[in-house]
PDB file of N, CA and C in Angstrom:
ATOM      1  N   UNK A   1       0.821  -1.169   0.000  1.00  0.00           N
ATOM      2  CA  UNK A   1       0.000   0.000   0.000  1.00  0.00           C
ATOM      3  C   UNK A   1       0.879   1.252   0.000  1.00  0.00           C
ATOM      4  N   UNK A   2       1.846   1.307   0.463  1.00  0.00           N
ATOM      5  CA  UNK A   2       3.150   2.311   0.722  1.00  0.00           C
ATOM      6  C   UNK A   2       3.318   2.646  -0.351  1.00  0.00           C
ATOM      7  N   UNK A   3       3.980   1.498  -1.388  1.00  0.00           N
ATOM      8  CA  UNK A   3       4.724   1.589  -2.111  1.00  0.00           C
ATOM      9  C   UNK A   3       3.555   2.293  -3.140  1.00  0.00           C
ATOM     10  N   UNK A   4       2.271   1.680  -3.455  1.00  0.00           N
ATOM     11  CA  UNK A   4       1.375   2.511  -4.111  1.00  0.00           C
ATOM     12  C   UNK A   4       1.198   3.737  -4.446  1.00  0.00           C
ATOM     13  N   UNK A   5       1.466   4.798  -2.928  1.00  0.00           N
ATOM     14  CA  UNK A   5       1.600   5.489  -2.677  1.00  0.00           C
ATOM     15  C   UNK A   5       2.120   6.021  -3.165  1.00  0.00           C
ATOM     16  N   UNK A   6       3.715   5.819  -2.610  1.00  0.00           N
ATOM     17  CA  UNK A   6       4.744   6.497  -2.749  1.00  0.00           C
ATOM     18  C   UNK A   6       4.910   6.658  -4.577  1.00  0.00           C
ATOM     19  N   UNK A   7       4.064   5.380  -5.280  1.00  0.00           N
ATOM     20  CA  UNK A   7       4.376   5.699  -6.798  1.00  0.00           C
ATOM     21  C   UNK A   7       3.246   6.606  -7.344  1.00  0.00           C
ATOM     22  N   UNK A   8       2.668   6.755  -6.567  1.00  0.00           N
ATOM     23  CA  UNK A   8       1.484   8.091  -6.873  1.00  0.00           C
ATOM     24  C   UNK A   8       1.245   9.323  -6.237  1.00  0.00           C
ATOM     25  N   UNK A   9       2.258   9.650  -5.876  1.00  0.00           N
ATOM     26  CA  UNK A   9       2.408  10.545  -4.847  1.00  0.00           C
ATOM     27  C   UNK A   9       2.203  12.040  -5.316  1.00  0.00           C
ATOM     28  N   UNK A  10       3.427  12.182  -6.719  1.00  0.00           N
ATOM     29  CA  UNK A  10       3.208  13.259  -7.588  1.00  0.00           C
ATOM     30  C   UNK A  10       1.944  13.300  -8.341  1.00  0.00           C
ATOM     31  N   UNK A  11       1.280  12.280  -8.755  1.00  0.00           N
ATOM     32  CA  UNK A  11       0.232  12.389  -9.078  1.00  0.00           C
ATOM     33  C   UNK A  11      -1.231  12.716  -8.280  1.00  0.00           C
ATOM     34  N   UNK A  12      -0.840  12.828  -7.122  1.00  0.00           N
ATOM     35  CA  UNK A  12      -1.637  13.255  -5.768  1.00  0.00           C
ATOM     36  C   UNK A  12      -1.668  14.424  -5.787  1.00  0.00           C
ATOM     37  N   UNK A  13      -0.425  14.798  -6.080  1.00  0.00           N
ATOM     38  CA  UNK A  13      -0.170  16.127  -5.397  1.00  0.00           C
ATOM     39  C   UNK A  13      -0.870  17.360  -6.831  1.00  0.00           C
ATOM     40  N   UNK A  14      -0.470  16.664  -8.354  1.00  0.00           N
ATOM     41  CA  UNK A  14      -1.041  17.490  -9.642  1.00  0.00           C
ATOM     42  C   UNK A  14      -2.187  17.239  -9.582  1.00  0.00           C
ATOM     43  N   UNK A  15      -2.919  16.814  -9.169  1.00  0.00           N
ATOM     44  CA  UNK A  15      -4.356  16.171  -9.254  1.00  0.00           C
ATOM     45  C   UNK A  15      -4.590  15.089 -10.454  1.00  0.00           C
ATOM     46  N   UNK A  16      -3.509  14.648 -10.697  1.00  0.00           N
ATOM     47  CA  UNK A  16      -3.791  13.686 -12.156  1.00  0.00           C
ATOM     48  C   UNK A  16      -3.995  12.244 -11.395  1.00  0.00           C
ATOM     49  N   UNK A  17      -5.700  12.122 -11.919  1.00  0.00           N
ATOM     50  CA  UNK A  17      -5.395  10.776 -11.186  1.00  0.00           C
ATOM     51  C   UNK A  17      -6.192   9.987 -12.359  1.00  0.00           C
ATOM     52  N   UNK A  18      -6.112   8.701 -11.988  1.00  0.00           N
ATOM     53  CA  UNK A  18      -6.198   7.445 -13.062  1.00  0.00           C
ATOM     54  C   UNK A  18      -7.802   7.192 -12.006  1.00  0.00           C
ATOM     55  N   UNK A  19      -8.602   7.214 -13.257  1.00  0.00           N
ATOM     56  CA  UNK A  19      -9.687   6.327 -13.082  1.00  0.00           C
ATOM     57  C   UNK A  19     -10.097   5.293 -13.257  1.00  0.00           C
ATOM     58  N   UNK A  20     -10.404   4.465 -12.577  1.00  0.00           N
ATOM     59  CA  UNK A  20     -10.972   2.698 -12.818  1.00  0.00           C
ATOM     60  C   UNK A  20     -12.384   2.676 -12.980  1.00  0.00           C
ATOM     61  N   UNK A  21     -12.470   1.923 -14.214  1.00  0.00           N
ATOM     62  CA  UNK A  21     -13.980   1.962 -14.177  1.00  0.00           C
ATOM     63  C   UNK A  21     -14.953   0.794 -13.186  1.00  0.00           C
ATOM     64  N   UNK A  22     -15.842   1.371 -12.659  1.00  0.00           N
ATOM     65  CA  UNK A  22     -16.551   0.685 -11.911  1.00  0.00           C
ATOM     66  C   UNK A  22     -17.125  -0.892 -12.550  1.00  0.00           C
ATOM     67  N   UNK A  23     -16.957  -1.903 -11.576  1.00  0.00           N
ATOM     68  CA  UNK A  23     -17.203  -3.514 -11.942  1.00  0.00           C
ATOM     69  C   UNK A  23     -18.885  -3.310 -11.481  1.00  0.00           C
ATOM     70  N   UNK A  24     -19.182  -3.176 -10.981  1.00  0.00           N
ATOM     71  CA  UNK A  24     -20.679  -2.849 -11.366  1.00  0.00           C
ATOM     72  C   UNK A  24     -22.046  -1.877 -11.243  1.00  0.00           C
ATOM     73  N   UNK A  25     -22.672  -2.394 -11.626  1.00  0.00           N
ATOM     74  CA  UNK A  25     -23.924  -1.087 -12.450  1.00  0.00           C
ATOM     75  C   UNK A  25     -24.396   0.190 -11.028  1.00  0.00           C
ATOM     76  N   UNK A  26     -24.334   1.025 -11.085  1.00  0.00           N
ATOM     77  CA  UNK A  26     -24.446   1.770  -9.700  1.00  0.00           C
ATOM     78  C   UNK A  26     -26.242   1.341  -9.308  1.00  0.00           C
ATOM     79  N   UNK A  27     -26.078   1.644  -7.769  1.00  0.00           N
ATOM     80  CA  UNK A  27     -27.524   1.094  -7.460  1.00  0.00           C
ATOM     81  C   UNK A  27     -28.059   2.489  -5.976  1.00  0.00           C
ATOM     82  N   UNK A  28     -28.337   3.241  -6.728  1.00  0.00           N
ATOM     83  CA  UNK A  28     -28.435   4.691  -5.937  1.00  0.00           C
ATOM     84  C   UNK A  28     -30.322   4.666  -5.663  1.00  0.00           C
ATOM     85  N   UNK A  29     -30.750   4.586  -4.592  1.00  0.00           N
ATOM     86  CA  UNK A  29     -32.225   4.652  -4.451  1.00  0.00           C
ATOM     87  C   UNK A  29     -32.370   5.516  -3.851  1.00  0.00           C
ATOM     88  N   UNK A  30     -33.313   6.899  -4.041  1.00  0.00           N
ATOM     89  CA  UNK A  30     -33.664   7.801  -3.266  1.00  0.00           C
ATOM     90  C   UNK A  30     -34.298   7.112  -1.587  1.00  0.00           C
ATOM     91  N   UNK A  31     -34.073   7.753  -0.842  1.00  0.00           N
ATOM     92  CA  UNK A  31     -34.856   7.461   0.253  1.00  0.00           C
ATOM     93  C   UNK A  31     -36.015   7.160   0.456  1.00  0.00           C
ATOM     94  N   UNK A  32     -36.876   8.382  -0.196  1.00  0.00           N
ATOM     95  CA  UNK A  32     -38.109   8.139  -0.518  1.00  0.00           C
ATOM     96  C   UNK A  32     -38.690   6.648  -0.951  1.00  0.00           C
ATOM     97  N   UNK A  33     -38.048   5.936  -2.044  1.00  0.00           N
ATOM     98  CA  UNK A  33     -38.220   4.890  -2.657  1.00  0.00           C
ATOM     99  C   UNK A  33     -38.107   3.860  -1.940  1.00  0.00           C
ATOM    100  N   UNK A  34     -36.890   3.510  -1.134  1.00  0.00           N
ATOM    101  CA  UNK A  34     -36.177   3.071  -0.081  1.00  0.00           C
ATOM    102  C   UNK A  34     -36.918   2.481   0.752  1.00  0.00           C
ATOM    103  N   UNK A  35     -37.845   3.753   1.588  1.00  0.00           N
ATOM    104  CA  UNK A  35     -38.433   3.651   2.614  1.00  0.00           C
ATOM    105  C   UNK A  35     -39.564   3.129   2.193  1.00  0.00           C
ATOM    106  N   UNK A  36     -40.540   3.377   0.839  1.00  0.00           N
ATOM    107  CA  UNK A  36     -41.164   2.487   0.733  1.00  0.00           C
ATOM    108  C   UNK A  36     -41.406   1.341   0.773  1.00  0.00           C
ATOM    109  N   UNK A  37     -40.442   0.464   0.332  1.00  0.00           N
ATOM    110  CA  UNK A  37     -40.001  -0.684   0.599  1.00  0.00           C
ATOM    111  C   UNK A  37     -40.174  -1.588   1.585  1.00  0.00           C
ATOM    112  N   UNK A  38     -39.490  -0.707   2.311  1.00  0.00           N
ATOM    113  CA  UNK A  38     -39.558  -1.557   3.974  1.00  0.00           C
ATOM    114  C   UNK A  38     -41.192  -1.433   4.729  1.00  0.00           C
ATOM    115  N   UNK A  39     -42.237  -1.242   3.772  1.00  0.00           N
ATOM    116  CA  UNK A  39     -43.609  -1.096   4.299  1.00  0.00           C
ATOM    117  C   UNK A  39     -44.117  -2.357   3.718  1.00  0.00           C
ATOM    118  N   UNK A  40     -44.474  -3.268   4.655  1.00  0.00           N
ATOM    119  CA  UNK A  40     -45.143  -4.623   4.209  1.00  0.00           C
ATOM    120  C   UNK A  40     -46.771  -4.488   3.777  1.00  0.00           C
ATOM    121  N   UNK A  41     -47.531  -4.765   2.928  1.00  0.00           N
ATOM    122  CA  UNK A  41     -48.895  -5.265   2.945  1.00  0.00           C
ATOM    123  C   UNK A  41     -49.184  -6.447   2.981  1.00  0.00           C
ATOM    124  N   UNK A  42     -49.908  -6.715   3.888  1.00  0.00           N
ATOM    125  CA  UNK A  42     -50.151  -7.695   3.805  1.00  0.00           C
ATOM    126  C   UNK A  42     -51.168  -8.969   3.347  1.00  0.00           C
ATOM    127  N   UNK A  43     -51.663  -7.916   2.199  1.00  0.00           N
ATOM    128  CA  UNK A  43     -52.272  -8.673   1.351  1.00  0.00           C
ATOM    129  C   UNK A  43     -51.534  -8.793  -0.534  1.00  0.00           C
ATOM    130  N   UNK A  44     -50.546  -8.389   0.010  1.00  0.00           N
ATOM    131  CA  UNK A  44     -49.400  -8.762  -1.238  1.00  0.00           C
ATOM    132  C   UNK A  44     -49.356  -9.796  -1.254  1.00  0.00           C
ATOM    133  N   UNK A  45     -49.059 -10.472  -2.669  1.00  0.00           N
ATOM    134  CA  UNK A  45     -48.655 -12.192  -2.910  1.00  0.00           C
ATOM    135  C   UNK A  45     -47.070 -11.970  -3.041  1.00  0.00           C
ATOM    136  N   UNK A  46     -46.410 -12.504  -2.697  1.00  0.00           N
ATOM    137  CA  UNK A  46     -45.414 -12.211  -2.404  1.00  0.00           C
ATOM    138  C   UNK A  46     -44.423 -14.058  -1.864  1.00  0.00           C
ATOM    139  N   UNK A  47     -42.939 -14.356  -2.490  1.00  0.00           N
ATOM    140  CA  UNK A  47     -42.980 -15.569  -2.310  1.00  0.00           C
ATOM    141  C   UNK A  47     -42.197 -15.334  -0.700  1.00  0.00           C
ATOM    142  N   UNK A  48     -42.019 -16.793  -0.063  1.00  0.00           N
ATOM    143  CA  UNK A  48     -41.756 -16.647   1.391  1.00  0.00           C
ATOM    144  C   UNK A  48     -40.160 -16.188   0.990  1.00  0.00           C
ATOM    145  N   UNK A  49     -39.747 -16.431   0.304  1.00  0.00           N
ATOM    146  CA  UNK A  49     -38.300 -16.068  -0.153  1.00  0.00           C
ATOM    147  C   UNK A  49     -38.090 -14.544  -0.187  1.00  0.00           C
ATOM    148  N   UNK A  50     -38.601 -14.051  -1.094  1.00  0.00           N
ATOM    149  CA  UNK A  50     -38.586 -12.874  -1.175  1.00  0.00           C
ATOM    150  C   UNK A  50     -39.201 -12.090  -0.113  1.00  0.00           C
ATOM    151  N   UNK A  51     -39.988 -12.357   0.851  1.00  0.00           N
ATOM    152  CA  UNK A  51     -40.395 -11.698   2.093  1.00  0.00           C
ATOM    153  C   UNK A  51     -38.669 -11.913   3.328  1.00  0.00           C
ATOM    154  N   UNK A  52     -38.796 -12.873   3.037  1.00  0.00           N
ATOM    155  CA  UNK A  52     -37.505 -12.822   3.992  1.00  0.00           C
ATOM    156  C   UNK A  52     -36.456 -12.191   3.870  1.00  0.00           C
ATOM    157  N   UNK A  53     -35.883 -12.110   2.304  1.00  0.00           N
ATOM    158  CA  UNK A  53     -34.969 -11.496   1.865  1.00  0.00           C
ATOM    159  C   UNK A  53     -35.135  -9.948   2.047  1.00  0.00           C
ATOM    160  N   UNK A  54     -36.740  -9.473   1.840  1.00  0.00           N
ATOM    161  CA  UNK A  54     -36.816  -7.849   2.518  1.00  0.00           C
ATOM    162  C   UNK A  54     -36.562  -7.547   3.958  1.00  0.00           C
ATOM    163  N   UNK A  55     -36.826  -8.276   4.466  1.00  0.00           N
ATOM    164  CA  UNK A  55     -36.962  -8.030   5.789  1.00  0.00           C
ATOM    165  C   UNK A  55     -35.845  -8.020   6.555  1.00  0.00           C
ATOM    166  N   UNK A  56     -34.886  -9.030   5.841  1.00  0.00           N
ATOM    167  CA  UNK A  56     -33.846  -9.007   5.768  1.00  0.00           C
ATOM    168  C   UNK A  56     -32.749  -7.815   5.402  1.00  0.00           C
ATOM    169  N   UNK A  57     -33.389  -7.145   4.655  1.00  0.00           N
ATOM    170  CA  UNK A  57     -32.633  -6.611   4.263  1.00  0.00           C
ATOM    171  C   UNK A  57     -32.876  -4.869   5.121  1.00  0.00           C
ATOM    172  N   UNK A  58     -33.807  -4.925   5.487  1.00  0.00           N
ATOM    173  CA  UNK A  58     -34.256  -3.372   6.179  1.00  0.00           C
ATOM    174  C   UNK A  58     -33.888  -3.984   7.563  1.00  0.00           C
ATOM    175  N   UNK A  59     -33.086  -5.111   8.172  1.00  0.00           N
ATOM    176  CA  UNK A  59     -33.338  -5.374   9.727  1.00  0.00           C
ATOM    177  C   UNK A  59     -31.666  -4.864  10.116  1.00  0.00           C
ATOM    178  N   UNK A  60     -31.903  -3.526  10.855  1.00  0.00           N
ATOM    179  CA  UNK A  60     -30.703  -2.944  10.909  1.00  0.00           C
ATOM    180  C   UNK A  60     -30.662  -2.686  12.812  1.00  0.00           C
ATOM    181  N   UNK A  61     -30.853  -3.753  13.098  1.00  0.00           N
ATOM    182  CA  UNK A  61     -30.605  -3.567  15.128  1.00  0.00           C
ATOM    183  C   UNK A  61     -31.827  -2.908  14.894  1.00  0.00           C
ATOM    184  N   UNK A  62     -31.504  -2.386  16.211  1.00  0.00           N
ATOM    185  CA  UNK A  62     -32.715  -1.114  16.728  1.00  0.00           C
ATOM    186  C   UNK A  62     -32.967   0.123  16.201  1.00  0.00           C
ATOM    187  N   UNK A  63     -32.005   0.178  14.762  1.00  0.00           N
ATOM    188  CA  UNK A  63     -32.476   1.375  14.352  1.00  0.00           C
ATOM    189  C   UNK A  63     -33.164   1.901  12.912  1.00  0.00           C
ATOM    190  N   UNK A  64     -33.997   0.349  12.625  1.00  0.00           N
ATOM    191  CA  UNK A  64     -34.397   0.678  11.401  1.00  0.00           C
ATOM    192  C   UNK A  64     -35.217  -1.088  11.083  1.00  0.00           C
ATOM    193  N   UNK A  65     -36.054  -0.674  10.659  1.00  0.00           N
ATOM    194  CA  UNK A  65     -37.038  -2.701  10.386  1.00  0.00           C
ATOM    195  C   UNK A  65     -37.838  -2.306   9.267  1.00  0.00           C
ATOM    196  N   UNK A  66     -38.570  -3.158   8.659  1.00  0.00           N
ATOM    197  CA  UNK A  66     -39.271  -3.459   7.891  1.00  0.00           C
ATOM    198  C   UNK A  66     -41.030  -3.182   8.976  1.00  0.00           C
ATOM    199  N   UNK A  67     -41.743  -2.906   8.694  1.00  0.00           N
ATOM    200  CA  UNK A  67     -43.318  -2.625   9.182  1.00  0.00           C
ATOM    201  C   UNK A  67     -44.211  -2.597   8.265  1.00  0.00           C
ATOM    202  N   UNK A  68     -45.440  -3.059   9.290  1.00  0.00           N
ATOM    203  CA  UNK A  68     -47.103  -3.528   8.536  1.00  0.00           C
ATOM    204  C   UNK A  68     -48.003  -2.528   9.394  1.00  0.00           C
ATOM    205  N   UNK A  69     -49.006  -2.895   8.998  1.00  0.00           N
ATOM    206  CA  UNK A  69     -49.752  -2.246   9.821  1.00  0.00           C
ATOM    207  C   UNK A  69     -51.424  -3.493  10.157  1.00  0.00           C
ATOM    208  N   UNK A  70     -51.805  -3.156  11.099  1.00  0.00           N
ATOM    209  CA  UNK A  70     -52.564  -4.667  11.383  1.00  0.00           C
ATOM    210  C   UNK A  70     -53.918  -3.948  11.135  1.00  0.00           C
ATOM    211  N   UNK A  71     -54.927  -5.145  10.503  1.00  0.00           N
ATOM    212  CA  UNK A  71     -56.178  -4.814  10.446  1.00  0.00           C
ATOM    213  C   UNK A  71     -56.485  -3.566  11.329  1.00  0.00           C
ATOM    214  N   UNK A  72     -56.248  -3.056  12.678  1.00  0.00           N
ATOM    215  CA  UNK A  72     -56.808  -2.194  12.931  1.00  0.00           C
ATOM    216  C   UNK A  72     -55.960  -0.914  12.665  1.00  0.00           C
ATOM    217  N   UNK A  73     -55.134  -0.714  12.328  1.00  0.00           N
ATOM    218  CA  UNK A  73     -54.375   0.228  11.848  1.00  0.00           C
ATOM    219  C   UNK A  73     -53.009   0.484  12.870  1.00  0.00           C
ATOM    220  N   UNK A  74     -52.921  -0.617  13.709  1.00  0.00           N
ATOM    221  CA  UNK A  74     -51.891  -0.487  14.625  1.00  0.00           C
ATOM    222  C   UNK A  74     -50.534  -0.791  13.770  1.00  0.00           C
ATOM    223  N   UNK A  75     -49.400  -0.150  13.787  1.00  0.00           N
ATOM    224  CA  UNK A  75     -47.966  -0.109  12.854  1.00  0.00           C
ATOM    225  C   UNK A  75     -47.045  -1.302  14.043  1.00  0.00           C
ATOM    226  N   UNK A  76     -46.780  -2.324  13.223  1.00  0.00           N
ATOM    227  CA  UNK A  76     -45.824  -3.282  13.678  1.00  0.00           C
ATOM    228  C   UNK A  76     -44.375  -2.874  13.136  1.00  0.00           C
ATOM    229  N   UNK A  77     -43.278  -3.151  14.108  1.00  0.00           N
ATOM    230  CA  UNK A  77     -42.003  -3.780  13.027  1.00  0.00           C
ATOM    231  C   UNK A  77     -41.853  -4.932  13.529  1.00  0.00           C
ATOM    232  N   UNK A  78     -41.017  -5.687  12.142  1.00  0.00           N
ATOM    233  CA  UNK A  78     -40.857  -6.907  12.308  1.00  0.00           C
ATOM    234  C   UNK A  78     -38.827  -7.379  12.276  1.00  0.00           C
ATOM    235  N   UNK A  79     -38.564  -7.830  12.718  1.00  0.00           N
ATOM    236  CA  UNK A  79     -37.636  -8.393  13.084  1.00  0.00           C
ATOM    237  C   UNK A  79     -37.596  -9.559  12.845  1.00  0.00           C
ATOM    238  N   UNK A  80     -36.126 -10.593  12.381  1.00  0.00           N
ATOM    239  CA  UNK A  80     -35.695 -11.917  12.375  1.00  0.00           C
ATOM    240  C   UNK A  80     -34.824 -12.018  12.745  1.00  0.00           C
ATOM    241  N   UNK A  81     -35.000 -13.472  13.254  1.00  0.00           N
ATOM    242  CA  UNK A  81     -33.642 -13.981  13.551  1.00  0.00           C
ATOM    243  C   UNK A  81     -34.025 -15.662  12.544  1.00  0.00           C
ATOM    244  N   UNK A  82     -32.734 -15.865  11.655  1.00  0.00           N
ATOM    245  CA  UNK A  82     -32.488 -16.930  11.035  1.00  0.00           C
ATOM    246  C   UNK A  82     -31.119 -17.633  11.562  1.00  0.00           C
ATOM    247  N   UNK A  83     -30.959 -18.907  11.529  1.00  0.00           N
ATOM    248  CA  UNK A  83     -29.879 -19.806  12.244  1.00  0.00           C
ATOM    249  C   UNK A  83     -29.983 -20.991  11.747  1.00  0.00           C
ATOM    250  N   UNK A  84     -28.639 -21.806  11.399  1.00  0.00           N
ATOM    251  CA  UNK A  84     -28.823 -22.328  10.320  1.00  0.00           C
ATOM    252  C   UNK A  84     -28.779 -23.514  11.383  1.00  0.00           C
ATOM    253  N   UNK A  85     -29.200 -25.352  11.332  1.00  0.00           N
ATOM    254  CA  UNK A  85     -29.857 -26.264  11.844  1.00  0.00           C
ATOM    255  C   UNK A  85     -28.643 -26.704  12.337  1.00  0.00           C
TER     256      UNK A  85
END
């Protein structure tokens, strides 16, 4: 990593720098969009795979889940825990 450095050093300093092109497709989601997401219905058809994999994917500790809202309009989050046998 030094040595990297040290062979790009002048080029640090002119601002000439070498660009690499990115290995894959950028994946930028507004928030807005985002947050939709993590809102379950639950009268979506939806496979058990792909429910898990969302839920999964919005389950960030305590500071962020996936949520429904229940017949009476009460807002759940939902949380997993998966562990393999």
């Amino acid at each position: 990593m030094i040595k990297i450095f040290l062979e790009n050093y002048n080029n640090l300093l002119s601002n000439n720098f070498c660009y690499l092109k990115a290995k894959y497709k950028k994946s930028f989601k507004f928030l807005k969009y985002r947050d939709s997401l993590k809102k379950i219905d639950l009268d979506e058809k939806i496979t058990v795979e792909d429910f898990l994999n969302r839920v999964r994917a919005y389950d960030f500790g305590d500071l962020d889940s996936c949520e429904f809202l229940d017949r009476n309009g009460k807002p759940w989050k939902v949380k997993l825990i998966i562990k393999k046998k």
